[in-house]
Protein backbone atom coordinates (compact mmCIF):
# COMPACT_ATOMS: atom_id res chain seq x y z
CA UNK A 1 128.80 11.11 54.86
CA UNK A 2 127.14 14.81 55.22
CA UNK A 3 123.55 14.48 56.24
CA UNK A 4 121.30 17.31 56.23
CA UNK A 5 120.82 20.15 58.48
CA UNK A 6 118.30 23.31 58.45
CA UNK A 7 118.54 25.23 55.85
CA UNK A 8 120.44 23.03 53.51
CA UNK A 9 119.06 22.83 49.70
CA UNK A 10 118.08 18.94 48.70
CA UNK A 11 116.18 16.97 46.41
CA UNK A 12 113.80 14.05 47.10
CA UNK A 13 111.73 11.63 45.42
CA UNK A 14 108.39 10.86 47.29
CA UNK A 15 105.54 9.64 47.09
CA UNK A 16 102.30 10.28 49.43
CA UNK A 17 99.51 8.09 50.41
CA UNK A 18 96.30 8.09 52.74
CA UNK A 19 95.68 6.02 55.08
CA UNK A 20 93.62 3.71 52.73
CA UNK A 21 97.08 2.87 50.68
CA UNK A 22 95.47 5.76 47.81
CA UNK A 23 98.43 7.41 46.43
CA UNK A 24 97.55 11.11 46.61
CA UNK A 25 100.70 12.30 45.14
CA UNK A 26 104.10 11.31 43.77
CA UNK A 27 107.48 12.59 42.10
CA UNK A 28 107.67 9.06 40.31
CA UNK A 29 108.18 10.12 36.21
CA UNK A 30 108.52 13.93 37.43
CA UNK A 31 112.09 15.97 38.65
CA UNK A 32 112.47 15.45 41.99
CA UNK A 33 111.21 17.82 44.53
CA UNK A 34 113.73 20.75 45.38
CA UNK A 35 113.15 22.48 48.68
CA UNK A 36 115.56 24.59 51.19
CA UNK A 37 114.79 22.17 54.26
CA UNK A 38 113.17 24.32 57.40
CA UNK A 39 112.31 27.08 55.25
CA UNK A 40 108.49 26.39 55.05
CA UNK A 41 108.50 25.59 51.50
CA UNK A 42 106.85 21.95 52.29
CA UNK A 43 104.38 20.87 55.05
CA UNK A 44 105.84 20.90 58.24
CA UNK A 45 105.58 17.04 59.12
CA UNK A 46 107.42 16.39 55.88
CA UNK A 47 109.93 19.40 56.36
CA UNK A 48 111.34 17.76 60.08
CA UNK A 49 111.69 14.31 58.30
CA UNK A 50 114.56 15.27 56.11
CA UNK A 51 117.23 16.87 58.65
CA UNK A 52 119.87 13.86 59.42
CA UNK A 53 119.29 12.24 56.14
CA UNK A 54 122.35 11.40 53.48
CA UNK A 55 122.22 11.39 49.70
CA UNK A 56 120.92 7.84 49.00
CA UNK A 57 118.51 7.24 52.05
CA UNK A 58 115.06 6.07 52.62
CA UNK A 59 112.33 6.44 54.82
CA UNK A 60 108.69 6.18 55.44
CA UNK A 61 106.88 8.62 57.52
CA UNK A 62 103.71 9.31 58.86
CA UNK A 63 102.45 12.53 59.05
CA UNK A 64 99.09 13.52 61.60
CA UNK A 65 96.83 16.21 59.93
CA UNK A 66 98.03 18.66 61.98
CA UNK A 67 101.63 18.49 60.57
CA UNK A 68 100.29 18.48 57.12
CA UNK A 69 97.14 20.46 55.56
CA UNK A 70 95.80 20.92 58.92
CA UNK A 71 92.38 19.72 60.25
CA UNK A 72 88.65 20.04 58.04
CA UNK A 73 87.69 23.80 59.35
CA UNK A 74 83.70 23.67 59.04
CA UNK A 75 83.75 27.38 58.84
CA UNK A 76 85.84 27.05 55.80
CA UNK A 77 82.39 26.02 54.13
CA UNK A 78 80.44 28.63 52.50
CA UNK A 79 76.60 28.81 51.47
CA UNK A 80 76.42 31.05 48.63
CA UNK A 81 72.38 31.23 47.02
CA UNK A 82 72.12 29.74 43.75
CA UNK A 83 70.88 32.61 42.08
CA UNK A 84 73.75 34.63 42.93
CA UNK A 85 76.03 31.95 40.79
CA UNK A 86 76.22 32.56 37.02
CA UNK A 87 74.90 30.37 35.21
CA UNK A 88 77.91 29.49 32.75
CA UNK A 89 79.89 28.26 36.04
CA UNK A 90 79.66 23.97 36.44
CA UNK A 91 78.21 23.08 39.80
CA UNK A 92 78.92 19.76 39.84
CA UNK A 93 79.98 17.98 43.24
CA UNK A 94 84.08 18.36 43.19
CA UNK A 95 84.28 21.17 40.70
CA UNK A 96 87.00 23.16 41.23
CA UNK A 97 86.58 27.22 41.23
CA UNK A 98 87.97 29.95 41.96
CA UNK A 99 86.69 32.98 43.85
CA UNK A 100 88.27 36.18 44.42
CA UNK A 101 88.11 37.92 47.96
CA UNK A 102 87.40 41.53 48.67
CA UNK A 103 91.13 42.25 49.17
CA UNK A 104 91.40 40.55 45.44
CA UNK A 105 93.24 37.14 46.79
CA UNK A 106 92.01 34.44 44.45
CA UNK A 107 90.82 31.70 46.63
CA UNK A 108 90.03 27.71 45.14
CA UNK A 109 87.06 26.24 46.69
CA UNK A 110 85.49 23.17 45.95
CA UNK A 111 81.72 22.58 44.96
CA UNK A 112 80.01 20.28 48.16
CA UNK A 113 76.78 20.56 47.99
CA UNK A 114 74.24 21.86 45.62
CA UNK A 115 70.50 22.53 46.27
CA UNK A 116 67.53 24.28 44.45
CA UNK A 117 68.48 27.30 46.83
CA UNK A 118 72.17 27.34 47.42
CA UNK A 119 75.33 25.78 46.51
CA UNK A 120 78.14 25.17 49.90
CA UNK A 121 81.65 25.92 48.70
CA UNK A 122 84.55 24.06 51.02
CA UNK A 123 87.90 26.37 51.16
CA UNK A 124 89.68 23.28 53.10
CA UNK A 125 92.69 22.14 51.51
CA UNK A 126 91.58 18.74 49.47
CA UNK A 127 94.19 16.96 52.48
CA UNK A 128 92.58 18.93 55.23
CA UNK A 129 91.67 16.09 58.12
CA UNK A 130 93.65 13.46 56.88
CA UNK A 131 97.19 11.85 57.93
CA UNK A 132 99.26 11.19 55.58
CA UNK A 133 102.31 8.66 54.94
CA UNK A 134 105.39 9.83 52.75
CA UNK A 135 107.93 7.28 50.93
CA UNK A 136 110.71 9.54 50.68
CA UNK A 137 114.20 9.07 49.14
CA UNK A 138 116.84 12.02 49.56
CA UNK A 139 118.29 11.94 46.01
CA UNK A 140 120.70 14.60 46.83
CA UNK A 141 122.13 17.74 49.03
CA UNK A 142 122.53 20.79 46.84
């Protein structure tokens, strides 16, 4: 039976949970997920799980932070004043924006904190910090 190898093309159903059990993400009801295995199109924790696999098998895996979205980077947290925000954009805790940086890369952030005087915006990935466990099933080598 071929098993996979760097660089080989597959698809895999997964799905992704915290440590809690909280299912963070799954292929269930979607196409499964096509990658080119040790190309860096996936996190790297999940990337080194598939090589030795064959079409049909299944494995759970758990993944530190540092394999995935990386630790929470405090300095990814910016205090902007609240006067400087317009007021047509929602700064409600978890709201999702988007800011552009001065080489015109659009960035999402993630409303943390809001005060009378400022409002924090956290640049961390939404996974930053956290291990996470992957179901995985290698559906097939392309």
């Amino acid at each position: 039976m071929t098993q996979v190898k760097a660089g080989d093309k597959v698809r895999i159903h997964y799905t992704g949970t915290l440590a809690d059990g909280t299912t963070f993400d799954s292929s269930q009801g979607r196409d499964p997920l096509e990658f080119t295995v040790g190309a860096g199109e996936i996190i790297p924790g999940l990337d080194k799980a598939i090589p030795g696999m064959a079409a049909g098998d299944t494995k759970t895996v758990e993944i530190p932070c540092s394999e995935a979205y990386g630790d929470h980077n405090p300095d990814a947290r910016q205090s902007v004043p609240r006067a400087q925000v317009p007021a047509d954009i929602p700064l409600e805790l978890g709201t999702q924006l988007q800011l552009q940086t001065p080489q015109g890369q659009v960035m999402p952030v993630v409303v943390a904190e809001v005060t009378e005087q400022e409002v924090v915006l956290d640049a961390n990935h939404p996974l930053a910090g956290k291990d996470l466990t992957f179901a995985i099933e290698l559906v097939e080598i392309a």
